[in-house]
Protein backbone atom coordinates (compact mmCIF):
# COMPACT_ATOMS: atom_id res chain seq x y z
CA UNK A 1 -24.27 7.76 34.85
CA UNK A 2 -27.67 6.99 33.43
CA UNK A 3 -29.14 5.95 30.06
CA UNK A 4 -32.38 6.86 29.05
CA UNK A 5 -34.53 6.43 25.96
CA UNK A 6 -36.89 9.52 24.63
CA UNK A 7 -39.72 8.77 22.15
CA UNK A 8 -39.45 12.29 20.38
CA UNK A 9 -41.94 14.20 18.01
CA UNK A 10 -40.20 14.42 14.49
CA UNK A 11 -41.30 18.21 15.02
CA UNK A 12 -39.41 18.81 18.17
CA UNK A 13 -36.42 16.35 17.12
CA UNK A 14 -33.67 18.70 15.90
CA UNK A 15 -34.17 21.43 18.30
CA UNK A 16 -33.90 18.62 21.27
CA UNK A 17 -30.81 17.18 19.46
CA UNK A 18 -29.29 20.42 19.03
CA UNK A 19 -29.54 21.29 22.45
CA UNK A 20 -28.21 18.04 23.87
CA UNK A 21 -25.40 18.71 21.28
CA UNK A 22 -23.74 21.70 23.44
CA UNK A 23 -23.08 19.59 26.87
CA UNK A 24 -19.67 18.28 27.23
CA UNK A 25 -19.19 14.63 25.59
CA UNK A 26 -18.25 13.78 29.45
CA UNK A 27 -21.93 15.31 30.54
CA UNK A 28 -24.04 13.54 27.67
CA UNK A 29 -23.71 11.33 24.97
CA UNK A 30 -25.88 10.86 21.88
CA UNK A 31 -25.98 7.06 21.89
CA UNK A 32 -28.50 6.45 19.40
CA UNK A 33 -30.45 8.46 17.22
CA UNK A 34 -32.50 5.65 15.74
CA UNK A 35 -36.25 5.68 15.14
CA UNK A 36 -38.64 4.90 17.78
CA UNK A 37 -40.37 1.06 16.80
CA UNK A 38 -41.83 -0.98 19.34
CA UNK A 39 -41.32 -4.43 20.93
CA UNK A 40 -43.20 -6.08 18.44
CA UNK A 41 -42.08 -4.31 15.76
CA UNK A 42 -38.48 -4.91 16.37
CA UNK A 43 -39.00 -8.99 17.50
CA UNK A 44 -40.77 -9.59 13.92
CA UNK A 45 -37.80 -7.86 12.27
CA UNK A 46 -35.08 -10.49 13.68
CA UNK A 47 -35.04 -13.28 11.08
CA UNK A 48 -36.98 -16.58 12.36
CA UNK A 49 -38.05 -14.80 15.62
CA UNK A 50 -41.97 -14.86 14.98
CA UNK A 51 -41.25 -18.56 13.44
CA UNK A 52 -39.58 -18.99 17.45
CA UNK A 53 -42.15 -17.45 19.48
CA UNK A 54 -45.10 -19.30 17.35
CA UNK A 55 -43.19 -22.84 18.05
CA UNK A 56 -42.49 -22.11 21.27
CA UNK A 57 -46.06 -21.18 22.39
CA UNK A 58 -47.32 -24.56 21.18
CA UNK A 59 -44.53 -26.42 23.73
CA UNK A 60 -46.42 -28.58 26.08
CA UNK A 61 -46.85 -26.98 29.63
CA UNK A 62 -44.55 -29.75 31.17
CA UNK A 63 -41.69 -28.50 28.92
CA UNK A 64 -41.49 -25.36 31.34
CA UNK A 65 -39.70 -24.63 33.52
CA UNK A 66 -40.36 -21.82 36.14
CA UNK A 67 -38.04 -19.36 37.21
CA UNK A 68 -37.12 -20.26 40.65
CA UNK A 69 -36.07 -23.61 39.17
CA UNK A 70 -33.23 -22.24 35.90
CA UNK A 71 -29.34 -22.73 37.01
CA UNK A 72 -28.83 -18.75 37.04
């Protein structure tokens, strides 16, 4: 099965979630019907994420570490 995400026009919203509505619950499931904010938007909503990123970004480059060296 696949999950998707739609960024849907308020005007078009009910008719769209009506109509996915009337598959089976085995066919389609409404997950999340959520409002659409972006990347941004959500990261400066976590508490002491902006406060993070801003600390992080001042971390001398010697403090990094690249990918192909982390312990996945």
């Amino acid at each position: 099965m696949q999950t998707i995400t739609l960024k849907v026009e308020d005007s078009v919203s009910e008719k769209l979630l009506w109509l996915l509505k009337h598959f089976d619950e085995n066919e389609i499931s409404i997950i999340d019907e959520t409002r659409y904010i972006s990347d941004d938007e959500y990261l400066r909503s976590i508490p002491g994420m902006e406060e993070s990123i801003i600390k992080a970004s001042n971390e001398p480059l010697e403090n990094y570490v690249t990918s192909d060296k982390l312990d996945w």
